[in-house]
PDB file of N, CA and C in Angstrom:
ATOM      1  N   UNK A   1     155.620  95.367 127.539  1.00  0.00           N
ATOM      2  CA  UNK A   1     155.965  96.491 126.704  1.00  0.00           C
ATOM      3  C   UNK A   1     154.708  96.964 125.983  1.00  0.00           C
ATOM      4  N   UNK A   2     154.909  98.297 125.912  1.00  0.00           N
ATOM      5  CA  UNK A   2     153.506  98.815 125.322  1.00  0.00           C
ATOM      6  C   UNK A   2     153.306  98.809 124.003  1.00  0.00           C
ATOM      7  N   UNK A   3     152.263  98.687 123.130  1.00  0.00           N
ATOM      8  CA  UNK A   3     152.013  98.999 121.682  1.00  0.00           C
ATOM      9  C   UNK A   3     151.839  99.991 121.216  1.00  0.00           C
ATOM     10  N   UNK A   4     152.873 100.884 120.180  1.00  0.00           N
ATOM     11  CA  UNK A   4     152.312 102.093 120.182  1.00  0.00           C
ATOM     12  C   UNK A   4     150.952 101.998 119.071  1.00  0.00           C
ATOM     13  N   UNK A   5     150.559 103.362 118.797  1.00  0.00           N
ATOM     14  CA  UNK A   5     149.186 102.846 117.924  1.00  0.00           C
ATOM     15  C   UNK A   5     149.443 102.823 116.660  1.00  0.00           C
ATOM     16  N   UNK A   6     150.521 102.997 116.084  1.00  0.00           N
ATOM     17  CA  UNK A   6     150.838 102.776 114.582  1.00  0.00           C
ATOM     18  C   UNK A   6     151.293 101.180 114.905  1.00  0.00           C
ATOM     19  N   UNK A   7     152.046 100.997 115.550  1.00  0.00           N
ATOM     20  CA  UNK A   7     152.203  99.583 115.417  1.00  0.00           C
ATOM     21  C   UNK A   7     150.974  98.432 116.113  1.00  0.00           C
ATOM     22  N   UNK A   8     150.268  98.794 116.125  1.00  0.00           N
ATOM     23  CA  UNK A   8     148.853  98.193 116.589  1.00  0.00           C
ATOM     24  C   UNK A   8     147.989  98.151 115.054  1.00  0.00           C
ATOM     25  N   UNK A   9     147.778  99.482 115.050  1.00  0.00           N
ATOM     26  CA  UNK A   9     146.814  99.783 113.531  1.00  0.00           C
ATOM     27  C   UNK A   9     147.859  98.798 112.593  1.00  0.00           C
ATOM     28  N   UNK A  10     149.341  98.697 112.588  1.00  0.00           N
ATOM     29  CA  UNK A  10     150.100  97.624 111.100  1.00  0.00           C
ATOM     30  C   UNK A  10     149.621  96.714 111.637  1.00  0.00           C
ATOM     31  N   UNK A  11     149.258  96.194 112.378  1.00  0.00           N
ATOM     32  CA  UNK A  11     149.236  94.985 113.269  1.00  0.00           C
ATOM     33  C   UNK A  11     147.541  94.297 112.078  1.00  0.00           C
ATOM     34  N   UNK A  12     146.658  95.284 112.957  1.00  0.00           N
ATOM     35  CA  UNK A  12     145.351  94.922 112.343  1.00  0.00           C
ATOM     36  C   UNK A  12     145.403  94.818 110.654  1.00  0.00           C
ATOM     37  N   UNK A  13     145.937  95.495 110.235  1.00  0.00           N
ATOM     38  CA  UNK A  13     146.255  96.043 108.468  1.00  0.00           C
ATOM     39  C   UNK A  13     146.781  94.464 108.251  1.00  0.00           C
ATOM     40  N   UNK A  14     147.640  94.247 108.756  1.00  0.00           N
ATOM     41  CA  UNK A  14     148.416  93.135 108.083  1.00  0.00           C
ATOM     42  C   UNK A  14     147.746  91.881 108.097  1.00  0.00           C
ATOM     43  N   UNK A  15     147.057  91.683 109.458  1.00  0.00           N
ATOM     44  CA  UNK A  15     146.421  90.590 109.597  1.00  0.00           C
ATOM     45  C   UNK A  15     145.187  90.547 108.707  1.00  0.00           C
ATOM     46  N   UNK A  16     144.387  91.675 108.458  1.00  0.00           N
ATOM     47  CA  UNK A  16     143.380  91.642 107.381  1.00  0.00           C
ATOM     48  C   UNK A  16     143.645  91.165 106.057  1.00  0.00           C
ATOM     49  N   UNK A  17     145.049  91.838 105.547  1.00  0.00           N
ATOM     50  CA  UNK A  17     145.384  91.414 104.183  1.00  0.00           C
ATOM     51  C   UNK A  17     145.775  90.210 104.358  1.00  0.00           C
ATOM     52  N   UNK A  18     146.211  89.340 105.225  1.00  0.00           N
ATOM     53  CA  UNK A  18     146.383  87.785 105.064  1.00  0.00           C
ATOM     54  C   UNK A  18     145.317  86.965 104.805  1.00  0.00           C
ATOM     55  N   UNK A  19     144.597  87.659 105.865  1.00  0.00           N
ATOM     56  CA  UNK A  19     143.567  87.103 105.822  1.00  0.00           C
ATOM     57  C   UNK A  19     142.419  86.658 104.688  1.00  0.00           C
ATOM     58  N   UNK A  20     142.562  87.669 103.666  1.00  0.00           N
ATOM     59  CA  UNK A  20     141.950  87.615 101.713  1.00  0.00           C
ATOM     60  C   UNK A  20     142.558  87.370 101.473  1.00  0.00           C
ATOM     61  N   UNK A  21     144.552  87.071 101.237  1.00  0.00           N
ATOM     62  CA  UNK A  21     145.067  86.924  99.960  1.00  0.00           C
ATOM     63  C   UNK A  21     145.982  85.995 100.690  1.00  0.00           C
ATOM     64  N   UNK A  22     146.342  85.085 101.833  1.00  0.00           N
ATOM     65  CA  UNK A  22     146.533  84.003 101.914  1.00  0.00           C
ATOM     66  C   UNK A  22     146.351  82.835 101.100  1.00  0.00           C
ATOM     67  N   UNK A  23     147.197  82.604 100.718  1.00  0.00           N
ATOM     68  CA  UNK A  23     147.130  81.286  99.737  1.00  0.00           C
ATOM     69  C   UNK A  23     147.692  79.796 100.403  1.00  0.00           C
ATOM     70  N   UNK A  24     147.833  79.914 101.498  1.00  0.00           N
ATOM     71  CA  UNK A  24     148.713  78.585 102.199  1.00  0.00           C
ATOM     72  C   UNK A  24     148.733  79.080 103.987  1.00  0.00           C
ATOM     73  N   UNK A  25     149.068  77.791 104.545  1.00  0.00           N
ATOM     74  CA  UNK A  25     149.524  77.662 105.519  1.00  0.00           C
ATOM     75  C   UNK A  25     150.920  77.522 106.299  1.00  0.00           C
ATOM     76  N   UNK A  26     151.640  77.621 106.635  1.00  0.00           N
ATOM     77  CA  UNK A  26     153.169  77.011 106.731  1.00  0.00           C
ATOM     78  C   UNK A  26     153.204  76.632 108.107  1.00  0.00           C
ATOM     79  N   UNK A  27     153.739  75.444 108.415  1.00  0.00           N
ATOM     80  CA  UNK A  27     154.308  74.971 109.884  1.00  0.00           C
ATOM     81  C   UNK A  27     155.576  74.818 109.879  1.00  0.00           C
ATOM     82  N   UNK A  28     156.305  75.399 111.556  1.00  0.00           N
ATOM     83  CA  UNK A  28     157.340  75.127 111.915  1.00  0.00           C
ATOM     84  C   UNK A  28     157.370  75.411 113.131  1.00  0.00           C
ATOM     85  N   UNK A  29     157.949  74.673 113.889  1.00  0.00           N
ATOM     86  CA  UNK A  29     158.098  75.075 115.335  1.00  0.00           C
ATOM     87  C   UNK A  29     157.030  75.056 116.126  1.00  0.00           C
ATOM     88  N   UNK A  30     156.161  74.316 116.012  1.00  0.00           N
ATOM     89  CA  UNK A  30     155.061  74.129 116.043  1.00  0.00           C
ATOM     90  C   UNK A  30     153.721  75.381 115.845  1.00  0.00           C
ATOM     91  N   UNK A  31     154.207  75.871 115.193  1.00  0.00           N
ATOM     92  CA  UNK A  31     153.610  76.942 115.077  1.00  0.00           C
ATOM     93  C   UNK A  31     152.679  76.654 113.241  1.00  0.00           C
ATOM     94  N   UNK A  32     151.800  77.115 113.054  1.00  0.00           N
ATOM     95  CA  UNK A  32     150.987  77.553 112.309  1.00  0.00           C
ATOM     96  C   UNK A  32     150.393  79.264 111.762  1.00  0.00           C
ATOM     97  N   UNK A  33     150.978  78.991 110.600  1.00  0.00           N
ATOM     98  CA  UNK A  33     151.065  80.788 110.142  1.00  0.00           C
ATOM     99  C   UNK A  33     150.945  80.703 108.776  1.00  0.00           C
ATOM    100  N   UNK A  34     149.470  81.952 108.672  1.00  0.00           N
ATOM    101  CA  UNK A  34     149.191  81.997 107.643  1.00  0.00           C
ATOM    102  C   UNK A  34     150.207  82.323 106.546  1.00  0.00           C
ATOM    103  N   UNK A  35     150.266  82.569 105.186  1.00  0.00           N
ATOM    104  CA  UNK A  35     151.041  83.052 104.165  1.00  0.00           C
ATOM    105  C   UNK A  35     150.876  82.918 103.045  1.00  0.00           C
ATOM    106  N   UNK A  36     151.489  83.745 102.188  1.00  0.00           N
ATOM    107  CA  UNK A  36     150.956  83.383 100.814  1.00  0.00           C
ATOM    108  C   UNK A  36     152.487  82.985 100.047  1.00  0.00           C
ATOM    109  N   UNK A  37     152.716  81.717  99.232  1.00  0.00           N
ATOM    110  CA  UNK A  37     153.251  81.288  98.891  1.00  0.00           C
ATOM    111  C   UNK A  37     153.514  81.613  97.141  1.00  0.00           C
ATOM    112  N   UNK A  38     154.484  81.584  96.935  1.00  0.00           N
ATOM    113  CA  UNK A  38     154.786  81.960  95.386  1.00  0.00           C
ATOM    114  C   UNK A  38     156.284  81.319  95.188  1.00  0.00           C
ATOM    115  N   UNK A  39     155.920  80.796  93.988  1.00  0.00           N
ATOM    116  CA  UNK A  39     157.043  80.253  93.297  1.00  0.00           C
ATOM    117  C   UNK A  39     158.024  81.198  91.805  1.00  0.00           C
ATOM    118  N   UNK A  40     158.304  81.815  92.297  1.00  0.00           N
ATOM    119  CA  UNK A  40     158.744  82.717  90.684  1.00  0.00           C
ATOM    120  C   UNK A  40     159.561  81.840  89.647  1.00  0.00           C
ATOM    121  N   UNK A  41     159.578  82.460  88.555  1.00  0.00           N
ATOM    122  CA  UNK A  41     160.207  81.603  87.979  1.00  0.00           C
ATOM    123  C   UNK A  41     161.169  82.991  87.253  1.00  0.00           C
ATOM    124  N   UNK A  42     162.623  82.479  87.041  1.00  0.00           N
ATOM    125  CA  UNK A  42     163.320  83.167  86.437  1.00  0.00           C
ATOM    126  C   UNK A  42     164.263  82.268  85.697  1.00  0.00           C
ATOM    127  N   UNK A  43     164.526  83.762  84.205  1.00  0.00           N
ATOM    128  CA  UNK A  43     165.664  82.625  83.666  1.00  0.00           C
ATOM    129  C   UNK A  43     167.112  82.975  84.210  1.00  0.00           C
ATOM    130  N   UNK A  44     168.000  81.856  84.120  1.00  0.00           N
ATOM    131  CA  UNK A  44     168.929  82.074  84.945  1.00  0.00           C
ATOM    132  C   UNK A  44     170.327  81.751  83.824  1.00  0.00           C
ATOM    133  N   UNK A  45     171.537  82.377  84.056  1.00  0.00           N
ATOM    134  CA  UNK A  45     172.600  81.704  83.030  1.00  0.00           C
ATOM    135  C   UNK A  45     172.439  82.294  81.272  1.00  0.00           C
ATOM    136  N   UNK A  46     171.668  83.747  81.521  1.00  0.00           N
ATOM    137  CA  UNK A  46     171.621  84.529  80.095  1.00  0.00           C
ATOM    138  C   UNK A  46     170.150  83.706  79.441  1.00  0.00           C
ATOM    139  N   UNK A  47     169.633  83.178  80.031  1.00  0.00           N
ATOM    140  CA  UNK A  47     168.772  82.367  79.322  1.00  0.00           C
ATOM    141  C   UNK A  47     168.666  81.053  79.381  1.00  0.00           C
ATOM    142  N   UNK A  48     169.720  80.249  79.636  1.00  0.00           N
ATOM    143  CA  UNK A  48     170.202  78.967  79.121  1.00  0.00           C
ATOM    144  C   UNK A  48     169.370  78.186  80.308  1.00  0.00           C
ATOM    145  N   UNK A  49     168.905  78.231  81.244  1.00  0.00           N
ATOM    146  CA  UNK A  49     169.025  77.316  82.094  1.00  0.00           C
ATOM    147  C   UNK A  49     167.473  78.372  83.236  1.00  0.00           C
ATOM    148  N   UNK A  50     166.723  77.662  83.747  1.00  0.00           N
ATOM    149  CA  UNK A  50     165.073  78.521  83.883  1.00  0.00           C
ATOM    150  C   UNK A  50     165.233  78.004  85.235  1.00  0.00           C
ATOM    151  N   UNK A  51     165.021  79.133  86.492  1.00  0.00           N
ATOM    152  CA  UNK A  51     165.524  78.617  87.835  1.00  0.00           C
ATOM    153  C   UNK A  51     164.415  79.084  88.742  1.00  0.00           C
ATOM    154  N   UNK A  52     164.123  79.043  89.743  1.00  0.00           N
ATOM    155  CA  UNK A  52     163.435  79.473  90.364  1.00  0.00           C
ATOM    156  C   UNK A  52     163.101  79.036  92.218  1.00  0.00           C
ATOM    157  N   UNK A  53     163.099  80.000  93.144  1.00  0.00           N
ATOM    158  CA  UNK A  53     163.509  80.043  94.417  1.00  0.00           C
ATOM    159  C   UNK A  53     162.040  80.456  94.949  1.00  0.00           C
ATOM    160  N   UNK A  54     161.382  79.249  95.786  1.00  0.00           N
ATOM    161  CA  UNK A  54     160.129  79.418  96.195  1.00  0.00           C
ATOM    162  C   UNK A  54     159.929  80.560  97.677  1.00  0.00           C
ATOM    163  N   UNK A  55     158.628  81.207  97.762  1.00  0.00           N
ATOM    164  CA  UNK A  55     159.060  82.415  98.384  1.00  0.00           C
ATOM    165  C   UNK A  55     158.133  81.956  99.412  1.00  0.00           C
ATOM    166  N   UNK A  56     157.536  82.802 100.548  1.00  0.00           N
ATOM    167  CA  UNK A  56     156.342  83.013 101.289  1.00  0.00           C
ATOM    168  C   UNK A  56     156.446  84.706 101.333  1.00  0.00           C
ATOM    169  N   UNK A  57     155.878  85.078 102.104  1.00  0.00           N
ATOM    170  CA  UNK A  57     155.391  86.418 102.853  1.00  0.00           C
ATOM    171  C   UNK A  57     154.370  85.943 103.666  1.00  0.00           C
ATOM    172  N   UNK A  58     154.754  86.427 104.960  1.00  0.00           N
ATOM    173  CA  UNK A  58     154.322  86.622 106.146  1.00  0.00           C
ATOM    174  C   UNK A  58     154.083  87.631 107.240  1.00  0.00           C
ATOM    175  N   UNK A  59     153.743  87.388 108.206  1.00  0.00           N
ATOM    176  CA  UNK A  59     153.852  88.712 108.871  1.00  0.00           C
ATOM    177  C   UNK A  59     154.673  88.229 109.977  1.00  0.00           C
ATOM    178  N   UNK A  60     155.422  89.364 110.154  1.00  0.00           N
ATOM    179  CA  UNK A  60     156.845  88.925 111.205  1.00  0.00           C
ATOM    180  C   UNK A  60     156.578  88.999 112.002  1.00  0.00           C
ATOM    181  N   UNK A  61     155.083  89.325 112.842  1.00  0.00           N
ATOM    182  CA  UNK A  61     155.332  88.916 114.441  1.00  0.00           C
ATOM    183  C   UNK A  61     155.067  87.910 114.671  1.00  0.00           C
ATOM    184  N   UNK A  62     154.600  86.834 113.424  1.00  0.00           N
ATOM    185  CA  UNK A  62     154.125  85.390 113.741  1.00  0.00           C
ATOM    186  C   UNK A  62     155.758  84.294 113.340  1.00  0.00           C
ATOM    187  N   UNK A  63     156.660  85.209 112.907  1.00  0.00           N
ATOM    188  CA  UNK A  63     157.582  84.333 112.701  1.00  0.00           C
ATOM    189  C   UNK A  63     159.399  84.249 114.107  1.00  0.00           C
ATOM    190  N   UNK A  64     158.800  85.302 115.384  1.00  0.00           N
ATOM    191  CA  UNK A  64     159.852  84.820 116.606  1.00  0.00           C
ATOM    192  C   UNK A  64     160.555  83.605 116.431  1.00  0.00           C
ATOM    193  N   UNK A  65     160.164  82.503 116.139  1.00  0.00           N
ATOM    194  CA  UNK A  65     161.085  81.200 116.414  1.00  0.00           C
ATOM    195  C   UNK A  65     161.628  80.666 115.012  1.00  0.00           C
ATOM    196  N   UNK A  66     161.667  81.461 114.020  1.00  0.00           N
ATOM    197  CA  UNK A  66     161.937  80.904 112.767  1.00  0.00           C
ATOM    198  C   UNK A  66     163.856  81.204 112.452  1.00  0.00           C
ATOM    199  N   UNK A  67     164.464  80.408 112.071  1.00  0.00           N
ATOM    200  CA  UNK A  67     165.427  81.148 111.669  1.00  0.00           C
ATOM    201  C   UNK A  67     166.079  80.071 110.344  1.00  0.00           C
ATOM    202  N   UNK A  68     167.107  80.455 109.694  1.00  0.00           N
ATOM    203  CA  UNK A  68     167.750  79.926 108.603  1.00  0.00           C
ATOM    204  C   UNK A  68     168.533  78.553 109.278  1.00  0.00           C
ATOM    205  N   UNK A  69     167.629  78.022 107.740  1.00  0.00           N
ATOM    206  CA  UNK A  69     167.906  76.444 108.098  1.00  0.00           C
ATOM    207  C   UNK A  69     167.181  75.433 108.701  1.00  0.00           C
ATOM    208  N   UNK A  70     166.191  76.183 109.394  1.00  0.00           N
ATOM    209  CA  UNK A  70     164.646  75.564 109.773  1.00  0.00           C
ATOM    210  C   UNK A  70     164.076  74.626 108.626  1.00  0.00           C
ATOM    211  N   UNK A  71     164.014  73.768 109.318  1.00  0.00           N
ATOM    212  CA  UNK A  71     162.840  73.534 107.795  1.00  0.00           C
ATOM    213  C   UNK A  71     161.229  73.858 108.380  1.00  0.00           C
ATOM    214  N   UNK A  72     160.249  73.661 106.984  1.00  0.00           N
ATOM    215  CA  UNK A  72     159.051  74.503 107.121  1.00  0.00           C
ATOM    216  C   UNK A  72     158.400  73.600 106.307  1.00  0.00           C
ATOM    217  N   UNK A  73     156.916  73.489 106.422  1.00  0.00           N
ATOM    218  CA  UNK A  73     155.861  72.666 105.682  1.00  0.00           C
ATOM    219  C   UNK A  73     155.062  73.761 105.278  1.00  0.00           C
ATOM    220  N   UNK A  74     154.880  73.768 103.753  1.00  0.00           N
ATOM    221  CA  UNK A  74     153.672  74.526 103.427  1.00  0.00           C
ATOM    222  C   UNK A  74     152.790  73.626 102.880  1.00  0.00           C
ATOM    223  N   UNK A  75     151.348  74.111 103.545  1.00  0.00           N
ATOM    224  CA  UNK A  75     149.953  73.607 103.568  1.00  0.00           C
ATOM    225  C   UNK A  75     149.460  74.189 102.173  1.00  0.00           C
ATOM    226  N   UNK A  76     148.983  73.656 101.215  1.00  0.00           N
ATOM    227  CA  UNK A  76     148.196  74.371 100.078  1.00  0.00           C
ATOM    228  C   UNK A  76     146.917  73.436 100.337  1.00  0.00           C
ATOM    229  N   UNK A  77     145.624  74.075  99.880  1.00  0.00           N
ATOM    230  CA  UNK A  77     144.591  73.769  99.749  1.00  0.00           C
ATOM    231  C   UNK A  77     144.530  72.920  98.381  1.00  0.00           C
ATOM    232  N   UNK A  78     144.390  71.694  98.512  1.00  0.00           N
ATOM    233  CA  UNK A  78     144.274  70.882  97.406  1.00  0.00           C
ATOM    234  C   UNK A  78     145.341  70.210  96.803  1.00  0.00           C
ATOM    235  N   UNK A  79     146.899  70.337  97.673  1.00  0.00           N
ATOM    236  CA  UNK A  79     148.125  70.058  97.110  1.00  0.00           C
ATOM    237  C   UNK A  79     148.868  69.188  98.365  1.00  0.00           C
ATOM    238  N   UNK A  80     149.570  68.339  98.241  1.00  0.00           N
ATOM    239  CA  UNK A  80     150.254  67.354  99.196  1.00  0.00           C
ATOM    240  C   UNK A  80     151.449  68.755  99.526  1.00  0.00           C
ATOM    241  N   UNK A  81     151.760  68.502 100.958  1.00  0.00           N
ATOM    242  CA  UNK A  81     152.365  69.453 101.841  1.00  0.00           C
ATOM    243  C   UNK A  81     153.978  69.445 101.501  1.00  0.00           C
ATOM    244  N   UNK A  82     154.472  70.039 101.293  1.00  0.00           N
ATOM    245  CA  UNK A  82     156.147  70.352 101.012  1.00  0.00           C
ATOM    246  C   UNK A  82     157.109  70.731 101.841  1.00  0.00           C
ATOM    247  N   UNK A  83     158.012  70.115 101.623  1.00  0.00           N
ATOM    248  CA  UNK A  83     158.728  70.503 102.783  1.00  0.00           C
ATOM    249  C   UNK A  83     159.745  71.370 102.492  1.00  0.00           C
ATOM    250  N   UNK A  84     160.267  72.513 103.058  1.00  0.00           N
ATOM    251  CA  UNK A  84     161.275  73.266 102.751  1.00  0.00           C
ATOM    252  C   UNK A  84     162.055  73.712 103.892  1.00  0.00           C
ATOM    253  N   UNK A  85     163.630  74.089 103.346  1.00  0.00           N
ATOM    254  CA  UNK A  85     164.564  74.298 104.471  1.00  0.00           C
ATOM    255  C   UNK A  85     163.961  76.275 104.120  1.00  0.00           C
ATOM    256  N   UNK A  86     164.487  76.942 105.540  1.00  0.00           N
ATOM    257  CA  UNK A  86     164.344  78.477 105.604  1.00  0.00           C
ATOM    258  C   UNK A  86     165.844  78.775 104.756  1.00  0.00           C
ATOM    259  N   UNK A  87     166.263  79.225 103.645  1.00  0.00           N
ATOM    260  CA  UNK A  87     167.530  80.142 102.912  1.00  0.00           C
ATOM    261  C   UNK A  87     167.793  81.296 103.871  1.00  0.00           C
ATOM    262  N   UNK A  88     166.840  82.415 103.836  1.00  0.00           N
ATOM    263  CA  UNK A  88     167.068  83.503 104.461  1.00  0.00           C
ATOM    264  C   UNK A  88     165.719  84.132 104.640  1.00  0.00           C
ATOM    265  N   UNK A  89     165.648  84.925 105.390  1.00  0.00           N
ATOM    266  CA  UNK A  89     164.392  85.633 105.995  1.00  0.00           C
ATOM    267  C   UNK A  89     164.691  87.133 105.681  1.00  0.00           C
ATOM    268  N   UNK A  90     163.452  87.906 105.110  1.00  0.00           N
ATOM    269  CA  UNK A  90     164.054  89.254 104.932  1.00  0.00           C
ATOM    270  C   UNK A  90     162.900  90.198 105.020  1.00  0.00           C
ATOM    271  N   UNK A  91     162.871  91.007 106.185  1.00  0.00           N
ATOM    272  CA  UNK A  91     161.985  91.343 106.657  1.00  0.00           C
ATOM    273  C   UNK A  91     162.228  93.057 106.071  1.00  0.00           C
ATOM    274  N   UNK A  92     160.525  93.206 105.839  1.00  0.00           N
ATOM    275  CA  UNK A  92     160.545  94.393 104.807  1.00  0.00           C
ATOM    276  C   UNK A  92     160.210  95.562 105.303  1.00  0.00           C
ATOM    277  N   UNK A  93     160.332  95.875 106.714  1.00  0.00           N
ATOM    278  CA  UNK A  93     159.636  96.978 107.399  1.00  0.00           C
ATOM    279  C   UNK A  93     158.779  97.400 107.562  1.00  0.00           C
ATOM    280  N   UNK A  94     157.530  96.607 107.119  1.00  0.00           N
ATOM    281  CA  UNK A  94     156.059  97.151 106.906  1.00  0.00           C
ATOM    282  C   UNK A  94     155.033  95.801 107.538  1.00  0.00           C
ATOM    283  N   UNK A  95     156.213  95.391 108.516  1.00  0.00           N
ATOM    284  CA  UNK A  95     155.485  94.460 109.240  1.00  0.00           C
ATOM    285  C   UNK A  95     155.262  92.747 108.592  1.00  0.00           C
ATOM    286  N   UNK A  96     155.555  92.610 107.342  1.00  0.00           N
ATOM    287  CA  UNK A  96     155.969  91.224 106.646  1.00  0.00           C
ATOM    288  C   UNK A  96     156.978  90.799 106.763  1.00  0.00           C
ATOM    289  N   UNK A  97     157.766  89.695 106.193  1.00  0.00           N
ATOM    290  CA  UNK A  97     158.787  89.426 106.079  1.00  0.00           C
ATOM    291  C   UNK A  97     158.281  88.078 105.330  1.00  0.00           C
ATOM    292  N   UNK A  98     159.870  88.144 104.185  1.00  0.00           N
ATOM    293  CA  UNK A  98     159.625  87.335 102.876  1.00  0.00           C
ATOM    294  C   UNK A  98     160.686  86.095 103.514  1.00  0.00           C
ATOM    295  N   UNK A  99     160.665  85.759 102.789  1.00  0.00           N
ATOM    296  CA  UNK A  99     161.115  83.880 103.353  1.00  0.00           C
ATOM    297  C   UNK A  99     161.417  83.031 101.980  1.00  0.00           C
ATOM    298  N   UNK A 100     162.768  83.081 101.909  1.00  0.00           N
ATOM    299  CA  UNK A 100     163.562  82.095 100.518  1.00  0.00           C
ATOM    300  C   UNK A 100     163.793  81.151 101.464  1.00  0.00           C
ATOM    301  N   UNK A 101     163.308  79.959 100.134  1.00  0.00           N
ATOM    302  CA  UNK A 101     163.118  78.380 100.885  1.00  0.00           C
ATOM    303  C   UNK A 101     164.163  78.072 100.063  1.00  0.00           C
ATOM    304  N   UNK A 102     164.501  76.485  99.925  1.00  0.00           N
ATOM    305  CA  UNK A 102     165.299  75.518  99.438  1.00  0.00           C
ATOM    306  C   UNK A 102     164.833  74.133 100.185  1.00  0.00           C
ATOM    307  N   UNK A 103     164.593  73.717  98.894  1.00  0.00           N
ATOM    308  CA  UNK A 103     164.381  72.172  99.108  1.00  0.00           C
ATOM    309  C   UNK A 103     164.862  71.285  99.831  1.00  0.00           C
ATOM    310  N   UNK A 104     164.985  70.521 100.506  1.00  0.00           N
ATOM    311  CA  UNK A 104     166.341  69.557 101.649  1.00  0.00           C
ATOM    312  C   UNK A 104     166.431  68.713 100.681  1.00  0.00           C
TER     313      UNK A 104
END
């Protein structure tokens, strides 16, 4: 199948910006893919109770074999490797796709 050239040019775009603002690695499936990892933190319960659902962003043509319920290892530079199950995958049309983990 052919590439058209907008989806070639997101192609290059995306891989550049991983490429500077990558903060981690993630494995699954034997696969290796860059990403940048973030942990948000929110309060949850009006206040009462401080929760927070660890994220990635990636680029979705590196994620074909991923799906919910996978589990996944993220690589940090300087940090022992974590393991996380895939929640849901939610791909943003601009050639990324975000990735809610949960702990096993």
């Amino acid at each position: 199948m052919a590439t058209s050239p907008f989806a070639a040019l997101e192609h290059r775009v995306n891989t550049a910006a991983l490429k500077h603002a990558a903060n981690s690695v993630v494995v699954f499936s034997g696969s290796m893919v860059p990403a940048i990892f973030d942990r948000p933190s929110a309060m949850a319960f009006g206040g009462l109770a401080e929760a927070s659902q660890p994220q990635l962003l990636c680029a979705s043509q590196d994620l074909d074999c991923l799906s919910n319920g996978a589990p996944i290892v993220v690589r940090r530079p300087g940090a022992a490797d974590q393991l996380f199950i895939v929640a849901s995958t939610q791909p943003d049309g601009t050639g990324f796709t975000r990735i809610l983990l949960e702990t096993p």
